[in-house]
C-alpha atoms as a PDB file:
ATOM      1  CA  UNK A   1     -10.271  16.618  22.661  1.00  0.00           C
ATOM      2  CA  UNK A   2     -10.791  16.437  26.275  1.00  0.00           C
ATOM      3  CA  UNK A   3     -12.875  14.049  28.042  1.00  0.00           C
ATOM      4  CA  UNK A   4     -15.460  15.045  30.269  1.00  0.00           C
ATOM      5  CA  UNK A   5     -13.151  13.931  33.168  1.00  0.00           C
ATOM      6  CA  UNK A   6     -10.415  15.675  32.140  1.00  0.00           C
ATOM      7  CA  UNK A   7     -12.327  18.897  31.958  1.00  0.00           C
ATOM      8  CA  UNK A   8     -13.467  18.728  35.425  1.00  0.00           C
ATOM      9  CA  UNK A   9     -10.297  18.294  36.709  1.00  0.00           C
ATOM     10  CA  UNK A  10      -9.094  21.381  34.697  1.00  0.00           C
ATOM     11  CA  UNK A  11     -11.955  23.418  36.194  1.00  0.00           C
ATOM     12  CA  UNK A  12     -11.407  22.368  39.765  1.00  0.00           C
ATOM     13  CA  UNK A  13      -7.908  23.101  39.574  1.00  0.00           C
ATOM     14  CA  UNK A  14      -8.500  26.167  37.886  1.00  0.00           C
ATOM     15  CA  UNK A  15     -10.971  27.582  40.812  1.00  0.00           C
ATOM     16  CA  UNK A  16      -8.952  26.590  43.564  1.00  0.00           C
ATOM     17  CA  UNK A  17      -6.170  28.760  41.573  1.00  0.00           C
ATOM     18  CA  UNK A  18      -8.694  31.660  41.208  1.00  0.00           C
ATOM     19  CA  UNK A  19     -10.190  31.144  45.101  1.00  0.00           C
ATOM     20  CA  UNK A  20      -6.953  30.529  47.633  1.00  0.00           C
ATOM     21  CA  UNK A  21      -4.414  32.015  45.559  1.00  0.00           C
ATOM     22  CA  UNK A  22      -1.063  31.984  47.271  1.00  0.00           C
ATOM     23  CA  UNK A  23      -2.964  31.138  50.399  1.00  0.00           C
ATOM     24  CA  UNK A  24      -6.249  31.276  52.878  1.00  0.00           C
ATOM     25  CA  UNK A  25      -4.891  33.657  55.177  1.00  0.00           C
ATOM     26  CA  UNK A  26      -7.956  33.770  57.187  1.00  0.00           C
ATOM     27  CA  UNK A  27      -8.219  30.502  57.888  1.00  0.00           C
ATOM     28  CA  UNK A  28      -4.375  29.620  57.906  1.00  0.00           C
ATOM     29  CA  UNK A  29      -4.103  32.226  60.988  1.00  0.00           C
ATOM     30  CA  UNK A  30      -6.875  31.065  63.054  1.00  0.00           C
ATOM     31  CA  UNK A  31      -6.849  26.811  62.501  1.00  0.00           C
ATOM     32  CA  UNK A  32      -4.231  24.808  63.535  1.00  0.00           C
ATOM     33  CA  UNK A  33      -2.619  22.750  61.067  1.00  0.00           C
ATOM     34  CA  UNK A  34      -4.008  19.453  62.539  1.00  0.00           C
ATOM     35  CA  UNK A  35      -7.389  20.355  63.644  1.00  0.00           C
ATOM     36  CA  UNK A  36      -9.920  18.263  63.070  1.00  0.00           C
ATOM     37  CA  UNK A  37     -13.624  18.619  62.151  1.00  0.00           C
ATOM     38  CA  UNK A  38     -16.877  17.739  60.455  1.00  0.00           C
ATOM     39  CA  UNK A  39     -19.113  19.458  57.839  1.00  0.00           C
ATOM     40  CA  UNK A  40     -22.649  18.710  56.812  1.00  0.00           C
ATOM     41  CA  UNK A  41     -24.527  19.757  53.506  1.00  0.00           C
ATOM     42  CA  UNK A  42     -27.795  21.489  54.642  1.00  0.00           C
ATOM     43  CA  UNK A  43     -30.809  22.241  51.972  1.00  0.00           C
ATOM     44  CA  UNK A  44     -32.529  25.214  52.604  1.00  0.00           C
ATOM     45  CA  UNK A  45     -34.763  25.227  49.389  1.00  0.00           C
ATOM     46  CA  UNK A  46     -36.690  22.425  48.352  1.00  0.00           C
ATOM     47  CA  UNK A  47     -35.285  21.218  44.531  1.00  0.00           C
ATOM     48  CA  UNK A  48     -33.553  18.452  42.850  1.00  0.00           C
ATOM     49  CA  UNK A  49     -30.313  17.759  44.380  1.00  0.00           C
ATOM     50  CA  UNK A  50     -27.225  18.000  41.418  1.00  0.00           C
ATOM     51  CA  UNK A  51     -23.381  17.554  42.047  1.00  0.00           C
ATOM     52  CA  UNK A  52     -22.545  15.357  44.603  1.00  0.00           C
ATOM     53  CA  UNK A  53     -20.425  13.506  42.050  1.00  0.00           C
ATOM     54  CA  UNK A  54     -18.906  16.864  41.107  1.00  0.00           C
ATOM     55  CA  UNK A  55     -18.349  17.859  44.776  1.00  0.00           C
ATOM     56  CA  UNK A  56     -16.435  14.800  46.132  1.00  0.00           C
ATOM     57  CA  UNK A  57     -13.981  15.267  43.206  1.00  0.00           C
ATOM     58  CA  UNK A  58     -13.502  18.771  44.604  1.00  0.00           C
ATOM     59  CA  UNK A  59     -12.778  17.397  48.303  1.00  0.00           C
ATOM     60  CA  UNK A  60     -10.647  14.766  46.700  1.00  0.00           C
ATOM     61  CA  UNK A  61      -8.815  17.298  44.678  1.00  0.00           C
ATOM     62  CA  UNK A  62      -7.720  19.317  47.333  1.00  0.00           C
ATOM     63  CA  UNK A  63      -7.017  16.666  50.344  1.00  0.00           C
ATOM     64  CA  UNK A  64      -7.359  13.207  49.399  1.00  0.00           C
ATOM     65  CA  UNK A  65      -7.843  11.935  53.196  1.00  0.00           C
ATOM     66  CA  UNK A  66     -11.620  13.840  53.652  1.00  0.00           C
ATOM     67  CA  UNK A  67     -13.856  11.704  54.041  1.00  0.00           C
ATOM     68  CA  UNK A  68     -17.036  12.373  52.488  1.00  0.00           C
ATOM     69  CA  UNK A  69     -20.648  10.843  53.397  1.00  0.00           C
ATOM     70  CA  UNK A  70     -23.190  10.990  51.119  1.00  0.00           C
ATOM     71  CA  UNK A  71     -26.533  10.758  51.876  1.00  0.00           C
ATOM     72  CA  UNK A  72     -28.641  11.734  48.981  1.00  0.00           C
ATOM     73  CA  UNK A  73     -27.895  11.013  45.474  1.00  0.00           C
ATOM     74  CA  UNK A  74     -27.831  13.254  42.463  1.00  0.00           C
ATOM     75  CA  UNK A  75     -31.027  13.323  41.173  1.00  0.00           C
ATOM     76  CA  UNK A  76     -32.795  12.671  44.181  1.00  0.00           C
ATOM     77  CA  UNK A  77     -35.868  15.555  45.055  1.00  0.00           C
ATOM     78  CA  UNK A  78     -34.488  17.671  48.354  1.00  0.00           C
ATOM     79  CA  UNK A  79     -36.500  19.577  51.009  1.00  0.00           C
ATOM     80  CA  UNK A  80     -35.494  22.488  53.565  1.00  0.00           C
ATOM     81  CA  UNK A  81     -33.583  20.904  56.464  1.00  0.00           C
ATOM     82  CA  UNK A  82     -32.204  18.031  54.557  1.00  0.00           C
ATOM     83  CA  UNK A  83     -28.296  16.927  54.922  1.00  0.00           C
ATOM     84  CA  UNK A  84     -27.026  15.793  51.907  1.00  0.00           C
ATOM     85  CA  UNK A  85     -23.704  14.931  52.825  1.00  0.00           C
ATOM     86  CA  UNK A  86     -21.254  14.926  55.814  1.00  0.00           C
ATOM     87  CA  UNK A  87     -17.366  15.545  55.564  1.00  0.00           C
ATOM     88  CA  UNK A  88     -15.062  14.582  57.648  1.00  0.00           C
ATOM     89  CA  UNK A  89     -11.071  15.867  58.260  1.00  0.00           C
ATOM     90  CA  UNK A  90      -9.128  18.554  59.016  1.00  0.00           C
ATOM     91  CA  UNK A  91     -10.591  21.656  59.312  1.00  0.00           C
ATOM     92  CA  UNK A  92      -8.536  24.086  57.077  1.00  0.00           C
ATOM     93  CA  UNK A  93      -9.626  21.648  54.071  1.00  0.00           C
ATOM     94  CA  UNK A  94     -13.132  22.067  54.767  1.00  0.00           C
ATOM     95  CA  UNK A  95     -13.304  25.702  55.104  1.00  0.00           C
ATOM     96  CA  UNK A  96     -11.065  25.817  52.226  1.00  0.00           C
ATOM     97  CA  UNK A  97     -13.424  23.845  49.997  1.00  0.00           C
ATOM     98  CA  UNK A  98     -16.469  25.530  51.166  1.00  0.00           C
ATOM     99  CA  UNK A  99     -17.496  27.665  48.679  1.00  0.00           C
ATOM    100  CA  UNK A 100     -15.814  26.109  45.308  1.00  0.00           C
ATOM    101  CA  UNK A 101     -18.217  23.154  46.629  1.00  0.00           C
ATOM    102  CA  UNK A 102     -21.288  24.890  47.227  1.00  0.00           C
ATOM    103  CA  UNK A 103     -20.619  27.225  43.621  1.00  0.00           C
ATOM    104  CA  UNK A 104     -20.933  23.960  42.048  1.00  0.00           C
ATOM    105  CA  UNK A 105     -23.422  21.815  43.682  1.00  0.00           C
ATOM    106  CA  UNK A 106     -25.922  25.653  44.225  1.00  0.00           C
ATOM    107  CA  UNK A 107     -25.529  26.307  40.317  1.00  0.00           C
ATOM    108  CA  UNK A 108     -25.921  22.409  39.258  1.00  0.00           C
ATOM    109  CA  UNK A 109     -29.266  22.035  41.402  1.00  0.00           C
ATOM    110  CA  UNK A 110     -31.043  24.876  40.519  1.00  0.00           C
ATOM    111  CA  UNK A 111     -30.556  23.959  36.844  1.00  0.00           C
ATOM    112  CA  UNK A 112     -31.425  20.327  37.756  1.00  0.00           C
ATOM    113  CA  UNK A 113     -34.277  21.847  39.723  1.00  0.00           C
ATOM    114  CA  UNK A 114     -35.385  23.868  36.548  1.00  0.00           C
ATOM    115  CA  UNK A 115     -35.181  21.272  34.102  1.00  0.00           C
ATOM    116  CA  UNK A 116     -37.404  18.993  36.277  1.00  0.00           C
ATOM    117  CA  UNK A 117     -40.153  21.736  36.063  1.00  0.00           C
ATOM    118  CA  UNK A 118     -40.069  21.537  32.614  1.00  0.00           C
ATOM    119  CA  UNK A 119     -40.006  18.125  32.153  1.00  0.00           C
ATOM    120  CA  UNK A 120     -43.130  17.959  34.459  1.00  0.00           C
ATOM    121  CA  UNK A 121     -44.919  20.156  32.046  1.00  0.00           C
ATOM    122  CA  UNK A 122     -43.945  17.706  29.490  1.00  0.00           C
ATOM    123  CA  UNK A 123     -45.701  15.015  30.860  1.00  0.00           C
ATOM    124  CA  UNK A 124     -48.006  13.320  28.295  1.00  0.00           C
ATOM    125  CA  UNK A 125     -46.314  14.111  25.297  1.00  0.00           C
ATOM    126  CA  UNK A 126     -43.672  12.604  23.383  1.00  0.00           C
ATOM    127  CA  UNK A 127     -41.624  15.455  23.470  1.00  0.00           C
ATOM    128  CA  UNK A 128     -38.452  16.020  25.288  1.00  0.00           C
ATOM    129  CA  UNK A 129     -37.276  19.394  26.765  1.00  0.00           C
ATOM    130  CA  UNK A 130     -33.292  20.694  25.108  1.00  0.00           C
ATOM    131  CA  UNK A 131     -30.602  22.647  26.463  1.00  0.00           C
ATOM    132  CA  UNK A 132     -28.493  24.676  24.897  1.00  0.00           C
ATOM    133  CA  UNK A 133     -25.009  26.604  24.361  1.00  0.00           C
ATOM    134  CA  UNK A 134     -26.243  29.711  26.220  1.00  0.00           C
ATOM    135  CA  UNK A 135     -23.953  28.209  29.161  1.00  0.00           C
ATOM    136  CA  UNK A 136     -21.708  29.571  31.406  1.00  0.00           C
ATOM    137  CA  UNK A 137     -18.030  29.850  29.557  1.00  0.00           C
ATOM    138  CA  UNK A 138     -15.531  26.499  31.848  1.00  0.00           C
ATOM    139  CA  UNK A 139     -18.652  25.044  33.180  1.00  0.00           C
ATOM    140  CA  UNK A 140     -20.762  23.921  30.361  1.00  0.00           C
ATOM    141  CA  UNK A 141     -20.149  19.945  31.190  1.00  0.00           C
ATOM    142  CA  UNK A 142     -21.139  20.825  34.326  1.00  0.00           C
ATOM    143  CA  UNK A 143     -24.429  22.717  33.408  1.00  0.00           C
ATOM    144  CA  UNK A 144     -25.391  19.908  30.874  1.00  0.00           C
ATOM    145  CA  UNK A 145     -24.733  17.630  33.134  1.00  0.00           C
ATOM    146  CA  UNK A 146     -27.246  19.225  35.604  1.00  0.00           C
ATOM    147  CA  UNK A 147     -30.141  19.340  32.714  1.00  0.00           C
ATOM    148  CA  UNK A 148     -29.428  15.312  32.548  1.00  0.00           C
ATOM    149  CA  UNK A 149     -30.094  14.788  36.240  1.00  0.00           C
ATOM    150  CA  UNK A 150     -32.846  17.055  36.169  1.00  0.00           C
ATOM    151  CA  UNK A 151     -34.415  14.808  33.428  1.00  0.00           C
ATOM    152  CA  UNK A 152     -33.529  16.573  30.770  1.00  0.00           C
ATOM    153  CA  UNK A 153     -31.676  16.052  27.376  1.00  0.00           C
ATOM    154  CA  UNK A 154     -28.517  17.113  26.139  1.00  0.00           C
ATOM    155  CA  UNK A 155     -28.424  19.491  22.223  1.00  0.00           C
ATOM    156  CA  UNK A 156     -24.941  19.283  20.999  1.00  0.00           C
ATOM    157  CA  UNK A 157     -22.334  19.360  23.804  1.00  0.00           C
ATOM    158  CA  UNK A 158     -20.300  22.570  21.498  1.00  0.00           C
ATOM    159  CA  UNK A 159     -19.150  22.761  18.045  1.00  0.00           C
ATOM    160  CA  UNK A 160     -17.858  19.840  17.317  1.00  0.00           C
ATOM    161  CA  UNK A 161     -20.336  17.013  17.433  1.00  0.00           C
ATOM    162  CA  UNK A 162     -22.917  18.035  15.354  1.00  0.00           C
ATOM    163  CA  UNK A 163     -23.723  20.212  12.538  1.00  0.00           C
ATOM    164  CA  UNK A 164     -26.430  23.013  13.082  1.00  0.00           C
ATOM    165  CA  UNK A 165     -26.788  25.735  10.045  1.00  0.00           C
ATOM    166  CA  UNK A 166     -28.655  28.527  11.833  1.00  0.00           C
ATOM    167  CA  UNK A 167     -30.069  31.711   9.995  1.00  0.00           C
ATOM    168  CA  UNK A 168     -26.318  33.447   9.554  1.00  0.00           C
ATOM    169  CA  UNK A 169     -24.800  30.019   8.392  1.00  0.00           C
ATOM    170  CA  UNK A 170     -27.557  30.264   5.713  1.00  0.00           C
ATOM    171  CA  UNK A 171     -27.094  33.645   4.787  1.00  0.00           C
ATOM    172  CA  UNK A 172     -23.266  33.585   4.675  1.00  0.00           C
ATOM    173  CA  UNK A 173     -23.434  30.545   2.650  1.00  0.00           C
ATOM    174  CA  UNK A 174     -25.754  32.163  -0.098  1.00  0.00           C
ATOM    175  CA  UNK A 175     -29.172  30.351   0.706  1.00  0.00           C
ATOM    176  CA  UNK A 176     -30.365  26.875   2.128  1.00  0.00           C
ATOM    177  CA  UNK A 177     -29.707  24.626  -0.917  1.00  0.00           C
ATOM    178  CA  UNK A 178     -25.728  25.847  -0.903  1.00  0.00           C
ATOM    179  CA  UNK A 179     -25.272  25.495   3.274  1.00  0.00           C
ATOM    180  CA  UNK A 180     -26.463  21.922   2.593  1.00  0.00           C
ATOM    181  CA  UNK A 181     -24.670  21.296  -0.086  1.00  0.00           C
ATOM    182  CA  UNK A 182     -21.605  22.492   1.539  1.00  0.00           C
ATOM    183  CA  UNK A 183     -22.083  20.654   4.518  1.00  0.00           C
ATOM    184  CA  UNK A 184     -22.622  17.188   3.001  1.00  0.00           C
ATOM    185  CA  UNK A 185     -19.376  17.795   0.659  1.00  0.00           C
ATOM    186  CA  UNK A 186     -17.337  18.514   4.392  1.00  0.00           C
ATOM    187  CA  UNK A 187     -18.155  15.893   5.972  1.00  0.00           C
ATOM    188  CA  UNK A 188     -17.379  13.398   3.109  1.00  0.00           C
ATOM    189  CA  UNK A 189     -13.966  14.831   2.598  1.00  0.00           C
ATOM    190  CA  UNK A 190     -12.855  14.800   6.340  1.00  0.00           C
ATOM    191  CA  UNK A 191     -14.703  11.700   6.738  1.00  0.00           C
ATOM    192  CA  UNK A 192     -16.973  12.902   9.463  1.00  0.00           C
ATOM    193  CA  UNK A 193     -20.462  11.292  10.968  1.00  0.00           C
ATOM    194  CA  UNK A 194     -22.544  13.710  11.830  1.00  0.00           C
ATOM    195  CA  UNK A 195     -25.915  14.645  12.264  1.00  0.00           C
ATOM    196  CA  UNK A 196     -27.201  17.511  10.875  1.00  0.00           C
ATOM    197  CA  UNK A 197     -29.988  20.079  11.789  1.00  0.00           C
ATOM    198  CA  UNK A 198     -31.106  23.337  10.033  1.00  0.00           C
ATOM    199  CA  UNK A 199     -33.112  26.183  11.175  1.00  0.00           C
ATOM    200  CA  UNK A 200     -35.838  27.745   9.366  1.00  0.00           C
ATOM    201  CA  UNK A 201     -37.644  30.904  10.156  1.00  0.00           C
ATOM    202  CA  UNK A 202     -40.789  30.705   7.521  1.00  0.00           C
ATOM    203  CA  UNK A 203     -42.406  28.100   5.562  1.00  0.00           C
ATOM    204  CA  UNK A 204     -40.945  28.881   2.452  1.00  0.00           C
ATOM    205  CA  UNK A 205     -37.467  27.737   3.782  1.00  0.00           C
ATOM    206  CA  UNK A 206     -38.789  24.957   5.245  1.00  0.00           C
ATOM    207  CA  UNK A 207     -40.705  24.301   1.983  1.00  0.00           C
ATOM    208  CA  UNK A 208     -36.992  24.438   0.464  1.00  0.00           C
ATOM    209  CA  UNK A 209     -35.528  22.238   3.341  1.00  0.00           C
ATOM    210  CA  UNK A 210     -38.701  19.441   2.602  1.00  0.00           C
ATOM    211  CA  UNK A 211     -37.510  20.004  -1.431  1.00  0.00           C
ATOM    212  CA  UNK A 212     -33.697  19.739  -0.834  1.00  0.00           C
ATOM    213  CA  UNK A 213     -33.911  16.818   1.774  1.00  0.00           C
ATOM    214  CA  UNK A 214     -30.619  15.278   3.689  1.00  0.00           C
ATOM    215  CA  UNK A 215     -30.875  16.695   7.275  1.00  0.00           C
ATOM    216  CA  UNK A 216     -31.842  15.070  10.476  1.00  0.00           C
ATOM    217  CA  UNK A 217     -33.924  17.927  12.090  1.00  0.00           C
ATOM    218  CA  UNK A 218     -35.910  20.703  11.213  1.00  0.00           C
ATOM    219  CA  UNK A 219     -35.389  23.459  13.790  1.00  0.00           C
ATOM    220  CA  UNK A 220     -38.703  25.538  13.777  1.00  0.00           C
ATOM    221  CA  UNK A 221     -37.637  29.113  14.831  1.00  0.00           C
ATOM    222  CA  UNK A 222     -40.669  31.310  16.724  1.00  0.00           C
ATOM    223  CA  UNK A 223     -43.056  29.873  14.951  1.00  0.00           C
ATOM    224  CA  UNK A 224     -46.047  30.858  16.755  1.00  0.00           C
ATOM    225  CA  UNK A 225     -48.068  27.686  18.152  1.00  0.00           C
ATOM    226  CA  UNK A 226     -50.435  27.276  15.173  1.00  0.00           C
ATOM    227  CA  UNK A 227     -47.456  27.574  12.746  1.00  0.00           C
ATOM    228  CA  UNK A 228     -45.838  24.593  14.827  1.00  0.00           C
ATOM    229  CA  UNK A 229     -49.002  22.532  14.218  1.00  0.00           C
ATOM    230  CA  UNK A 230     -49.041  22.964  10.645  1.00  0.00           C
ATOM    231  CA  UNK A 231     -45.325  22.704   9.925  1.00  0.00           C
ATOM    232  CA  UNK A 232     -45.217  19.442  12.061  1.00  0.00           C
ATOM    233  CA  UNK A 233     -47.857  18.373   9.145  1.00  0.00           C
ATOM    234  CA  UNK A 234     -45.675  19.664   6.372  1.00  0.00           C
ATOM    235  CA  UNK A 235     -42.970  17.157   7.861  1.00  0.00           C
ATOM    236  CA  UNK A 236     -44.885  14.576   8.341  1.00  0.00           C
ATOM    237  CA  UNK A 237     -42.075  12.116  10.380  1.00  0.00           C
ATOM    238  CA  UNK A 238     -39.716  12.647   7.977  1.00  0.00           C
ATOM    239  CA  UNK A 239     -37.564  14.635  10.041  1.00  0.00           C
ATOM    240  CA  UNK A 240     -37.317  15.120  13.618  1.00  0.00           C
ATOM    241  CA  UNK A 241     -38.534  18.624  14.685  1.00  0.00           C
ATOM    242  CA  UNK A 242     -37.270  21.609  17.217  1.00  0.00           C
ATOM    243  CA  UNK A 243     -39.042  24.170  18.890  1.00  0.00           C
ATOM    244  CA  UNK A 244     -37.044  27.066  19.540  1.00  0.00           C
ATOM    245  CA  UNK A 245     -37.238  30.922  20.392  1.00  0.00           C
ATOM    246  CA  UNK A 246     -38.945  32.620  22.608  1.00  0.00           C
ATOM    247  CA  UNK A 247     -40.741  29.448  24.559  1.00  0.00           C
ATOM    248  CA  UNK A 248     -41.433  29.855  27.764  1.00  0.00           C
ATOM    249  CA  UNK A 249     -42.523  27.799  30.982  1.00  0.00           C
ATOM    250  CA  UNK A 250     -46.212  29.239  30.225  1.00  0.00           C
ATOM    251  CA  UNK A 251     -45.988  28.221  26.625  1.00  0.00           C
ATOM    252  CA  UNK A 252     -43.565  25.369  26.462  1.00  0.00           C
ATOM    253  CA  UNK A 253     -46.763  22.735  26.828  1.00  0.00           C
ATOM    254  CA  UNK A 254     -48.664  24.148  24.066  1.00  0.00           C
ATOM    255  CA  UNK A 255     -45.747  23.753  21.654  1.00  0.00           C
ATOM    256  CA  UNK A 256     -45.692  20.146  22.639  1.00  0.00           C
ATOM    257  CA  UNK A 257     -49.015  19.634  22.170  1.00  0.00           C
ATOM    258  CA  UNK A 258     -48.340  20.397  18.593  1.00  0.00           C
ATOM    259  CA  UNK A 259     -46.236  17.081  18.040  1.00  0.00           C
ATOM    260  CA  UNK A 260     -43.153  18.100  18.188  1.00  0.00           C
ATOM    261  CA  UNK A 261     -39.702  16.271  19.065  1.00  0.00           C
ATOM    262  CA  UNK A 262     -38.002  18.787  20.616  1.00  0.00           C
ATOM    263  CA  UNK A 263     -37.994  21.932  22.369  1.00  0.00           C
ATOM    264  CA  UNK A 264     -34.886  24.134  23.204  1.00  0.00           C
ATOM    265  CA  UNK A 265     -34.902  26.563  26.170  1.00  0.00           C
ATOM    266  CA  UNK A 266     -31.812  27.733  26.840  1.00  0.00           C
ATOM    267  CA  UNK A 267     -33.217  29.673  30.123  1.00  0.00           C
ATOM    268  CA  UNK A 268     -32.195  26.093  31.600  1.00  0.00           C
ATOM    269  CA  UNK A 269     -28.635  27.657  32.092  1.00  0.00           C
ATOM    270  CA  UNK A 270     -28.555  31.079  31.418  1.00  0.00           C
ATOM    271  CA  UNK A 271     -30.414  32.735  33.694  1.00  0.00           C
ATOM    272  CA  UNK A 272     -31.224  29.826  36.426  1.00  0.00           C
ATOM    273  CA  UNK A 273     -31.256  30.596  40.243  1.00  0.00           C
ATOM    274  CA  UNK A 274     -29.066  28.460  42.580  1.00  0.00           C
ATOM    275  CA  UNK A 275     -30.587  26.243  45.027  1.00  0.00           C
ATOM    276  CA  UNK A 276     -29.592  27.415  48.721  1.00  0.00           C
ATOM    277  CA  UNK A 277     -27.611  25.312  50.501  1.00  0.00           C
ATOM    278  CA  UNK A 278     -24.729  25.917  53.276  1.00  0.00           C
ATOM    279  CA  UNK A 279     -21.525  23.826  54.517  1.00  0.00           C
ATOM    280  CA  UNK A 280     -21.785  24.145  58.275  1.00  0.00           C
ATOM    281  CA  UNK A 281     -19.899  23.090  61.059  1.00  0.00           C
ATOM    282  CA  UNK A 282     -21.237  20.009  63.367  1.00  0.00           C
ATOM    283  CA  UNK A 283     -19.971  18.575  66.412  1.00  0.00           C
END
């Protein structure tokens, strides 16, 4: 499998494919080869500043002599008519890493942006807000990286590094006892350790989960917010337990206050705004 660093570079490389193409002809006719210039990072939209890191691998990618300034750190809150950063080298480089630049570091602070609302609304409880795999397909590290510098925490990074049996995994399998079953038998013959969650939609599978025992979580799907409360009792601690369906920012605190772990809102990355930002020229 690929490491997180390897997957950037695969992404940059693959944009830069998709972007220039055999070549920038716009810029290539109008900038001499040896130009020189500078570039600042302006915020135009107060948010949470994410992919900085992200963005100097991009300059470096491309032309390894930029040299790139940074002024604010991921993670850091941003206000209109802030410069983030300031790049410095030859000209074609900057105009030719414009927009792969600003793609990434727009998309990664509005989600960073988003996920610090949420986790302001959180405030008080014990109960930590959950991304999801509604990402966009090549740039899920990126996304999830995002929720983690907006003070959020990472679900499973994809299919691989933990075990969720949603509602069709049940059904295919021929009921919640059987997915279990099947699951624990997996994972001892290919020697995997991994947690495991389960979703139920009613509390007669969750009675069945509480009867069968050997998960980790207890996903709770829409369960209204009195349902929550009183299947948080039926746990008791013995599991951790997920919100998830249908939560919004309006509703996301009164699901908290129930006492749960965890609540999943996958509107953190699939249907965020960007924060605006531009690249523009300085003297």
């Amino acid at each position: 499998m690929l490491s997180v660093d390897e997957l950037e570079n695969k992404l940059i490389e693959l944009a830069f494919a998709e972007d220039i193409g055999d070549g920038d002809h716009t810029t290539l006719c109008c900038i001499p080869e040896n130009a020189m210039g500078k570039s600042q990072l302006l915020i135009k939209e107060d948010g949470i500043l994410a992919g900085v890191e992200v963005a100097k691998k991009v300059f470096a990618e491309f032309d390894n002599e930029l040299q790139v300034e940074v002024l604010i750190a991921d993670g850091t809150p941003v206000k209109v008519g802030d410069i983030a950063m300031v790049v410095t080298g030859r000209i074609r480089s900057l105009l030719q890493t414009e927009r792969l630049m600003l793609n990434i570091m727009q998309r990664m602070s509005g989600i960073a942006t988003m996920t610090h609302k949420y986790v302001e609304l959180l405030k008080g409880t014990h109960t930590r807000v959950l991304d999801t795999r509604k990402t966009t397909p090549g740039l899920r590290m990126l996304e999830k990286q995002a929720v983690k510098i907006g003070g959020g925490t990472n679900h499973r990074i994809g299919l691989f590094d933990m075990i969720l049996l949603k509602d069709n995994h049940i059904d295919f399998a021929g009921g919640i006892e059987n997915a279990i079953d099947r699951c624990h038998k997996y994972l001892k013959d290919k020697a995997l350790d991994l947690n495991i969650e389960i979703e139920v939609r009613d509390f007669n599978e969750l009675q069945q989960v509480l009867d069968k025992g050997g998960v980790h979580r207890i996903m709770l799907d829409n369960f209204s917010v009195e349902d929550t409360k009183k299947a948080v009792d039926m746990i008791g601690g013995k599991y951790e337990t997920e919100s998830s369906g249908g939560i919004t920012f309006d509703t996301i605190r009164k699901y908290a206050e129930q006492g749960v772990d965890f609540v999943s809102v996958g509107a953190l990355t699939h249907s965020v705004k960007g924060l605006d930002m531009s690249f523009k020229a300085v003297d």
